[in-house]
Each structure stands twice: as structure tokens, then as C-alpha cells.
N, C-alpha and C. Protein backbone atom coordinates (compact mmCIF):
# COMPACT_ATOMS: atom_id res chain seq x y z
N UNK A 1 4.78 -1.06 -17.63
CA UNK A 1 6.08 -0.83 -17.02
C UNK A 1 6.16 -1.63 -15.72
N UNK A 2 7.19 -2.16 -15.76
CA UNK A 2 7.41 -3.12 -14.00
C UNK A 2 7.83 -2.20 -13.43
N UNK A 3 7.43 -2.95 -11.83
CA UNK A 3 7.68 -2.13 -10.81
C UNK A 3 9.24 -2.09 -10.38
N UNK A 4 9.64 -0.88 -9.51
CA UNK A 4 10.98 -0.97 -9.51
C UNK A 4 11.68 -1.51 -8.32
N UNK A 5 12.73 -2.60 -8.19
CA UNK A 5 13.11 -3.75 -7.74
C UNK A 5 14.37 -2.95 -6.64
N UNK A 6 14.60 -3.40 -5.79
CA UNK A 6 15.89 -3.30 -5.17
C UNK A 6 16.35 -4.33 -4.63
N UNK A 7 18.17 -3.92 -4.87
CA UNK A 7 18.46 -5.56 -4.56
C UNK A 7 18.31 -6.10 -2.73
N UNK A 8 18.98 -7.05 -2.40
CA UNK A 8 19.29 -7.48 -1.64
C UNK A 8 20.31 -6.48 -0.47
N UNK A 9 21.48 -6.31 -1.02
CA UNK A 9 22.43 -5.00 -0.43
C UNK A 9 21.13 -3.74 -0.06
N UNK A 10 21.46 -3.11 -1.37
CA UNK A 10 20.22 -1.99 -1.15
C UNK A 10 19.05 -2.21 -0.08
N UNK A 11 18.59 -3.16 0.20
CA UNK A 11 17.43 -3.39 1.57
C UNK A 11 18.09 -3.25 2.47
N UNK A 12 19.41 -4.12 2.56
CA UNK A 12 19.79 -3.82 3.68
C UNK A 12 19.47 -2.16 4.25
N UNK A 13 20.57 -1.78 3.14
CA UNK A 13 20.92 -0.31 3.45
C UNK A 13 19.95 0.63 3.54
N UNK A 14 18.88 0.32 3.18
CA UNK A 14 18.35 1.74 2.77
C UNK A 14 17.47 1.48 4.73
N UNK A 15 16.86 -0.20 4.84
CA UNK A 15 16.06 -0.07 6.26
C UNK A 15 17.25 -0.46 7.56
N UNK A 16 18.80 -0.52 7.03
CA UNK A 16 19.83 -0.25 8.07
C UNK A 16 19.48 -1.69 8.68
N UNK A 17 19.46 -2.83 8.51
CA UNK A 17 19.25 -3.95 8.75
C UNK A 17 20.82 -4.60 8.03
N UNK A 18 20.71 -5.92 9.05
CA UNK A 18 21.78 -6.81 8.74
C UNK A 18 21.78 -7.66 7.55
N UNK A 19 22.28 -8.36 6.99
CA UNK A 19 21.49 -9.40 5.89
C UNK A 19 21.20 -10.84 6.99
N UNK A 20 21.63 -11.01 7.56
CA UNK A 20 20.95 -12.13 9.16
C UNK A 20 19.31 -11.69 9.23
N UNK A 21 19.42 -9.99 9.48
CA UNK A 21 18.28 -9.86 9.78
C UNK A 21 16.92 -10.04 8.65
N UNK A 22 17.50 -9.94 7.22
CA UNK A 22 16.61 -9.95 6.17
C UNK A 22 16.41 -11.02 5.70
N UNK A 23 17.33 -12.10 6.07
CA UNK A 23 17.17 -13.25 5.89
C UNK A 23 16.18 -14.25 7.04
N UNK A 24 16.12 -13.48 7.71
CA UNK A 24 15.19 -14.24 9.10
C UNK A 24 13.87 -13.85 8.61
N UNK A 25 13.72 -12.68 8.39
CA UNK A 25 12.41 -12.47 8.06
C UNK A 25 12.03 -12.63 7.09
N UNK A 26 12.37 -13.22 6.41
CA UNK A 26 12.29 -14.15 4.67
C UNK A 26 11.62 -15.74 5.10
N UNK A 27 12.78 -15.90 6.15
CA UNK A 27 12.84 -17.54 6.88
C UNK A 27 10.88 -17.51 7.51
N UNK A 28 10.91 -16.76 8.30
CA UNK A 28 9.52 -16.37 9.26
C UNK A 28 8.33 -16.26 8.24
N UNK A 29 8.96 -15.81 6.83
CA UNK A 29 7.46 -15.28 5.98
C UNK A 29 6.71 -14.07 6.47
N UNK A 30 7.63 -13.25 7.26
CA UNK A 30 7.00 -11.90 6.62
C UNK A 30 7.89 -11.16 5.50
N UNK A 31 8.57 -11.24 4.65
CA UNK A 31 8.56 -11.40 2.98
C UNK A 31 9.13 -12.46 2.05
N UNK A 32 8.82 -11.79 1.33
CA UNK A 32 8.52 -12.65 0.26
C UNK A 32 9.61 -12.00 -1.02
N UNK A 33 10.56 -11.66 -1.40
CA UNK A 33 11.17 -11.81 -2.12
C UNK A 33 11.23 -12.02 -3.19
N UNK A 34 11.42 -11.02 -4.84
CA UNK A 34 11.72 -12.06 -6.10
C UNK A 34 13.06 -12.64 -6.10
N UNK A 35 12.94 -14.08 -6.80
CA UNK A 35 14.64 -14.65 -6.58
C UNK A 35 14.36 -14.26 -8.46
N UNK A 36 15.85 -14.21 -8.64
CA UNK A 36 16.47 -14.61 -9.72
C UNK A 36 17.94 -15.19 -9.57
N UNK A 37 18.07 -16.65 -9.82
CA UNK A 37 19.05 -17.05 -9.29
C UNK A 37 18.98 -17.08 -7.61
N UNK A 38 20.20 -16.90 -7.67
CA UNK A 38 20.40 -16.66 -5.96
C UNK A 38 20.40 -15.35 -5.22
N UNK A 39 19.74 -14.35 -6.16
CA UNK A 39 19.96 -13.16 -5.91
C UNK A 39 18.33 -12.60 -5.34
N UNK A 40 17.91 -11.98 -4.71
CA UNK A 40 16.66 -11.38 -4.45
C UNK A 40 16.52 -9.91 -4.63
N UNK A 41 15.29 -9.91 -5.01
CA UNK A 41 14.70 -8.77 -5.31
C UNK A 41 13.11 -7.65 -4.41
N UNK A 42 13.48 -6.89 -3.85
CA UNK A 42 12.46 -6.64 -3.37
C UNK A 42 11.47 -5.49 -4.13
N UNK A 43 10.11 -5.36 -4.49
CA UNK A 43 9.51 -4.36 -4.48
C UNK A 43 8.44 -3.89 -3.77
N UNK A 44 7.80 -2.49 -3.96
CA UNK A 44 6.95 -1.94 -3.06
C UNK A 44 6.11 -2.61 -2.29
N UNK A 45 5.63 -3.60 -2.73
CA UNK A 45 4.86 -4.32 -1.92
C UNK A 45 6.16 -5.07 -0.18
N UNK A 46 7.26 -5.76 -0.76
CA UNK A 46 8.06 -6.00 0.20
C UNK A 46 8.79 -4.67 1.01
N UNK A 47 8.87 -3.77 0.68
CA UNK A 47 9.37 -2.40 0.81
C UNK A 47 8.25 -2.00 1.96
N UNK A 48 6.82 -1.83 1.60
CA UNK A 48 5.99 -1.70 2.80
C UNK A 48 6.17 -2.44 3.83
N UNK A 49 5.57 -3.91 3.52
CA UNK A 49 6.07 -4.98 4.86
C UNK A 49 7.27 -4.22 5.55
N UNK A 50 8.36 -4.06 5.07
CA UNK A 50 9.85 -4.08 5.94
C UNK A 50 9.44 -2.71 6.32
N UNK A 51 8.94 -1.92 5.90
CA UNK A 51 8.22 -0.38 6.76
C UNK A 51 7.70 -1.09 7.72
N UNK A 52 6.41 -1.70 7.97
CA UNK A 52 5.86 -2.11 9.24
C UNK A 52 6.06 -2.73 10.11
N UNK A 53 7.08 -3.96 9.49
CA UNK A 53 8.15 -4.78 10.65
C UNK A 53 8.83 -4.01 11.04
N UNK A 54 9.60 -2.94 11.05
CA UNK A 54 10.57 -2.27 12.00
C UNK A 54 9.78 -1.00 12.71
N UNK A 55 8.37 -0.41 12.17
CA UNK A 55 7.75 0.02 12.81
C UNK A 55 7.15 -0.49 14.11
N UNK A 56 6.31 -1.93 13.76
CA UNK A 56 5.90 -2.51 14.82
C UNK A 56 7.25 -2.71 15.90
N UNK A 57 8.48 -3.39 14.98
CA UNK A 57 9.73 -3.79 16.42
C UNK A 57 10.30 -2.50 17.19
N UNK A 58 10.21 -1.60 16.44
CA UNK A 58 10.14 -0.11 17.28
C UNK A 58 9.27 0.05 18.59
N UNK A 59 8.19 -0.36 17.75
CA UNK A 59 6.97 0.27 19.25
C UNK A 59 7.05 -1.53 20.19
N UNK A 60 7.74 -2.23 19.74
CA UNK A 60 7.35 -3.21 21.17
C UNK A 60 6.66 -4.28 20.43
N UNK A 61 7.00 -4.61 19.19
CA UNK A 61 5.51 -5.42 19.05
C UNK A 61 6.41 -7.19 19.04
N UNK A 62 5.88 -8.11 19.18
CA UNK A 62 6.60 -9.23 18.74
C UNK A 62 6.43 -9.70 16.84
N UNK A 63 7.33 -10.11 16.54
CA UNK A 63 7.91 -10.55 15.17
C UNK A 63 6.20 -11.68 14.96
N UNK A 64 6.25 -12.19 15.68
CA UNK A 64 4.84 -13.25 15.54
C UNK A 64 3.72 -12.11 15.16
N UNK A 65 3.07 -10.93 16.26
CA UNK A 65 2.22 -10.24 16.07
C UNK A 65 2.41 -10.07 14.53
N UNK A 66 3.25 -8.95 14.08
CA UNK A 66 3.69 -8.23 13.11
C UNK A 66 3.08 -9.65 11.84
N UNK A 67 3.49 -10.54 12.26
CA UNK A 67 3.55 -11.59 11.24
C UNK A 67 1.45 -11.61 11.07
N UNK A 68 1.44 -11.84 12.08
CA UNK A 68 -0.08 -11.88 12.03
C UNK A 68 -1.35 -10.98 11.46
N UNK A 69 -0.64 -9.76 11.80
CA UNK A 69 -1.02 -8.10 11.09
C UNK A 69 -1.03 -8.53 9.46
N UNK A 70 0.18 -8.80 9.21
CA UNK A 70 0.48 -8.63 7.82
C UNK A 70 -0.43 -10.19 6.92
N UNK A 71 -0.73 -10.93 7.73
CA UNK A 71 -1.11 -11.97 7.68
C UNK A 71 -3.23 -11.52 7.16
N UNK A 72 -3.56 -11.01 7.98
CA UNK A 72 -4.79 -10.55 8.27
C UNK A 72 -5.15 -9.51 7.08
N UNK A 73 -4.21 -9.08 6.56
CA UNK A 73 -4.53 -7.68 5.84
C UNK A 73 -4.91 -8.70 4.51
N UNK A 74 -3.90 -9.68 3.82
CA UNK A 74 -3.91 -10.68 3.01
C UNK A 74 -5.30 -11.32 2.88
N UNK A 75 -5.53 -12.17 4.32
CA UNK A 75 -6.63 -12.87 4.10
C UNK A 75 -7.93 -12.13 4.52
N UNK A 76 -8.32 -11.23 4.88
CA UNK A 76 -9.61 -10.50 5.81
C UNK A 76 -9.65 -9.03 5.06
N UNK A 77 -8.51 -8.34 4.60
CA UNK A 77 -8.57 -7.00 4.48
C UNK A 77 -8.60 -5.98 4.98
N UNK A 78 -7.94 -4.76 4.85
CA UNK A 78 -7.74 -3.90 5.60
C UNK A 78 -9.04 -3.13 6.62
N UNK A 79 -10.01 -3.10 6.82
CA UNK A 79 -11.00 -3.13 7.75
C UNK A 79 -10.38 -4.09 8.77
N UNK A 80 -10.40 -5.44 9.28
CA UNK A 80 -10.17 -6.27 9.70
C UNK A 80 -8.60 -6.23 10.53
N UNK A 81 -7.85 -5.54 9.59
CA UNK A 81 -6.52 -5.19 10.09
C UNK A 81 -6.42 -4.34 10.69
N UNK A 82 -6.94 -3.20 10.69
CA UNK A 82 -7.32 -2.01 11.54
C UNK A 82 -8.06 -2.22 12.63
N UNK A 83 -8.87 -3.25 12.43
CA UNK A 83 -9.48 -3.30 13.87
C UNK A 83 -8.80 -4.10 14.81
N UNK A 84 -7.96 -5.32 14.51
CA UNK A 84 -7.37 -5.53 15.57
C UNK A 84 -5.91 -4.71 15.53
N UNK A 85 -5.28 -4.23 14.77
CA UNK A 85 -4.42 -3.65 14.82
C UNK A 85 -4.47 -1.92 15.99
N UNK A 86 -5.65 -1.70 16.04
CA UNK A 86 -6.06 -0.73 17.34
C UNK A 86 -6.11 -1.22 18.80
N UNK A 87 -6.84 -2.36 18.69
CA UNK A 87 -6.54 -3.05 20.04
C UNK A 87 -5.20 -3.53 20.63
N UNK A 88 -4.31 -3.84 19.66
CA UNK A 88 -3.65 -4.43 19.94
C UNK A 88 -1.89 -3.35 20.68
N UNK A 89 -2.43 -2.09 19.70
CA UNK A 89 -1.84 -0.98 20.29
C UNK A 89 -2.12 -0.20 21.27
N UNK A 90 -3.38 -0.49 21.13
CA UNK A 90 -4.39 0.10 22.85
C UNK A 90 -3.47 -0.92 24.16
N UNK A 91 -3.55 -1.55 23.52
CA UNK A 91 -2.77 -3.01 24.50
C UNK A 91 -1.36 -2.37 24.50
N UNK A 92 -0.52 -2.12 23.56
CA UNK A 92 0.92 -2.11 23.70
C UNK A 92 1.16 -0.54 24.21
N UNK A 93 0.14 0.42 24.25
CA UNK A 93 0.66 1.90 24.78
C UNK A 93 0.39 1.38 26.28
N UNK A 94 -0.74 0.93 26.80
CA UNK A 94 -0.82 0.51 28.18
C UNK A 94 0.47 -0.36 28.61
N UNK A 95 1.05 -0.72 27.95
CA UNK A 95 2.07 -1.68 28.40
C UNK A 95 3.62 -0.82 28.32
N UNK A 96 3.67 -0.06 27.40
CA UNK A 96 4.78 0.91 27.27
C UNK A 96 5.03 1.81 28.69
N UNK A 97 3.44 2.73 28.80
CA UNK A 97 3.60 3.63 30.18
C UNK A 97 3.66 2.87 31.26
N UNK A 98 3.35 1.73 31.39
CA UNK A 98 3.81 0.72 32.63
C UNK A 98 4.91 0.77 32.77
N UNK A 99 5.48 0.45 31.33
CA UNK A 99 7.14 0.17 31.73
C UNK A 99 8.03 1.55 31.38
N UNK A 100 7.35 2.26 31.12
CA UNK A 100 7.91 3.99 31.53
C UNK A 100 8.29 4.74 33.12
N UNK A 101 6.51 3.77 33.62
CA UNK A 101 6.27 4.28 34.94
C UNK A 101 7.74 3.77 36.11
N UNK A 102 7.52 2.24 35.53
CA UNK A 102 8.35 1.53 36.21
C UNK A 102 10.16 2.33 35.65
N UNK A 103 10.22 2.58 34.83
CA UNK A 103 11.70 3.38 34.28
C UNK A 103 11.88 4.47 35.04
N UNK A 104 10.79 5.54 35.42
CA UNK A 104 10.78 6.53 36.08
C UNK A 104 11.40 6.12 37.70
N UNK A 105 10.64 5.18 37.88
CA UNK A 105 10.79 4.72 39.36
C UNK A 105 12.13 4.14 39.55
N UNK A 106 12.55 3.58 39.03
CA UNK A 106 13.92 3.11 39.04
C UNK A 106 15.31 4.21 38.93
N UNK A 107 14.94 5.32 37.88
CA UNK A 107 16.05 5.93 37.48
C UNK A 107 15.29 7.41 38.91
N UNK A 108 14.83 7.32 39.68
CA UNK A 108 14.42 8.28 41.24
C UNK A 108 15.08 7.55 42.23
N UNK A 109 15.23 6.01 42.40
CA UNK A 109 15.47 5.35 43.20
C UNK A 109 16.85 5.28 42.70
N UNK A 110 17.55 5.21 41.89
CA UNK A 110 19.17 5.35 41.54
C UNK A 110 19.49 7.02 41.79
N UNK A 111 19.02 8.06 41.37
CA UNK A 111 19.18 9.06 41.66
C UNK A 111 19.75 9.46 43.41
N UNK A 112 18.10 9.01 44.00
CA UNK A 112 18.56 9.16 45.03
C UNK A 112 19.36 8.76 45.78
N UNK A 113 19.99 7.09 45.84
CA UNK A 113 21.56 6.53 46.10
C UNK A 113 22.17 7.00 46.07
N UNK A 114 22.29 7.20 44.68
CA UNK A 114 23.53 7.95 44.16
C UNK A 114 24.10 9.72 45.00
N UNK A 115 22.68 10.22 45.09
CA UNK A 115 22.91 11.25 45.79
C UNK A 115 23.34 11.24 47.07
N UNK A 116 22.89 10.28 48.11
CA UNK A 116 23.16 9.92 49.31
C UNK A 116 24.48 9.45 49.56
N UNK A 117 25.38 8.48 48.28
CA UNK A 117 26.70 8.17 48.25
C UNK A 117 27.59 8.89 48.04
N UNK A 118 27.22 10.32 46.84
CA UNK A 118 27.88 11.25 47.07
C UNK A 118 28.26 12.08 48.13
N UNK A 119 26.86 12.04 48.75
CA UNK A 119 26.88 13.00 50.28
C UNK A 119 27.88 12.54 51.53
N UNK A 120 28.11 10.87 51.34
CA UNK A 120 28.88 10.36 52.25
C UNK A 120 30.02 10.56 51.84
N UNK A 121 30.27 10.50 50.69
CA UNK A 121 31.75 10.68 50.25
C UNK A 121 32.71 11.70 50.32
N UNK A 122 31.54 13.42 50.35
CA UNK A 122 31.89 14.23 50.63
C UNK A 122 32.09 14.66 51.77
N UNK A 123 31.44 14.23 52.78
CA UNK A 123 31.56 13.93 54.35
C UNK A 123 32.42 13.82 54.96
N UNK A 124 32.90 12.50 54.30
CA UNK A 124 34.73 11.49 54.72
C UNK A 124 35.73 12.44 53.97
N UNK A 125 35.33 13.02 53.07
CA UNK A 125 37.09 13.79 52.57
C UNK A 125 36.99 15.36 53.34
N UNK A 126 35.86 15.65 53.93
CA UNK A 126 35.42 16.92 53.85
C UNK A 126 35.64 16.96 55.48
């Protein structure tokens, strides 16, 4: 029995992507596509990939990394993919709470403006 195919539309829809966007990552080679005609076909195997590309672009990762992950699993095997695939998230959570820390700090430092502009404002009508 073959595996079961979805079209082109259907990818879109089901991972909420543009067809720009499914077509870029066709262009890049992180998938791979059956054509028939001019029409494409994806199965489980492309269905995973497009799970991990919007997983990785979720958490921060670049389209190159992701490419490289998926790249590694192919030629080295999943041992190999796991191991840098840990580092490389060890790397991207350290880089997330940086830029959390720094989010925190920014939205205290607008807070407090903001509070201080209110206070003047109420001042002058008050």
C-alpha cells in the first residue's frame, strides 16, 4: 500500500503556511516534494521535515541551521543529530533568556515613563 500524499493546498493549510512560503523551502531543499506534472505531493516523510522547520522557526532557529539538522540526520544519523541538535539548543535557550531578560528590562523602563507621564499629566489638569 503507498503512503498517503497531500496536495500542495492541503500543506499549506493544514501547517498554515503561505504557498511563497512552501515554495521557498522547496527552493532551499529542506523538502523535497513528489511532482506529478506541475502539481506536488507531500508525504510523511515531507510532513515531518515541515513539523521541524516551523518548530525550529518557532524557537529562534535560522532556516540554514534547520537545513543543516535535517541535513545531518540523512548523512550521519540520528545519534549525530541529537548531539548537535542539544548544543545547539543549549545555545538558543541561553540566547532566548537574554533576550527575555533584555524584554523584561525594557517593558520596566517603559512602564515606569509611562507612569511618571501619567503622574505629570494628572498634576497639570489636577
Amino acid at each position: 500500500m503507498s503512503e498517503p500524499q497531500i496536495s500542495f493546498k492541503d500543506m499549506c493549510a493544514i501547517f498554515v503556511v503561505t504557498p511563497r512560503t512552501l515554495r521557498y523551502y522547496e527552493y532551499i531543499e529542506l523538502l523535497n516534494p513528489m511532482r506529478e506534472g506541475r502539481s506536488r505531493f507531500y508525504g510523511p516523510r515531507e510532513v515531518a521535515r515541515m513539523t521541524l522547520i516551523l518548530r525550529g522557526r518557532k524557537w529562534g532557529f535560522a532556516l540554514e541551521q534547520i537545513r543543516q539538522w535535517l541535513l545531518i540526520y540523512e548523512e550521519e544519523g540520528t545519534q549525530t543529530q541529537l548531539e548537535i541538535w542539544i548544543e545547539q539548543a543549549d545555545m538558543q535557550l541561553a540566547a532566548l533568556a537574554k533576550q527575555r531578560d533584555e524584554l523584561d528590562e525594557a517593558m520596566k523602563e517603559l512602564k515606569g515613563v509611562r507612569d511618571q507621564s501619567a503622574a505629570a499629566l494628572k498634576k497639570k489638569s489636577g
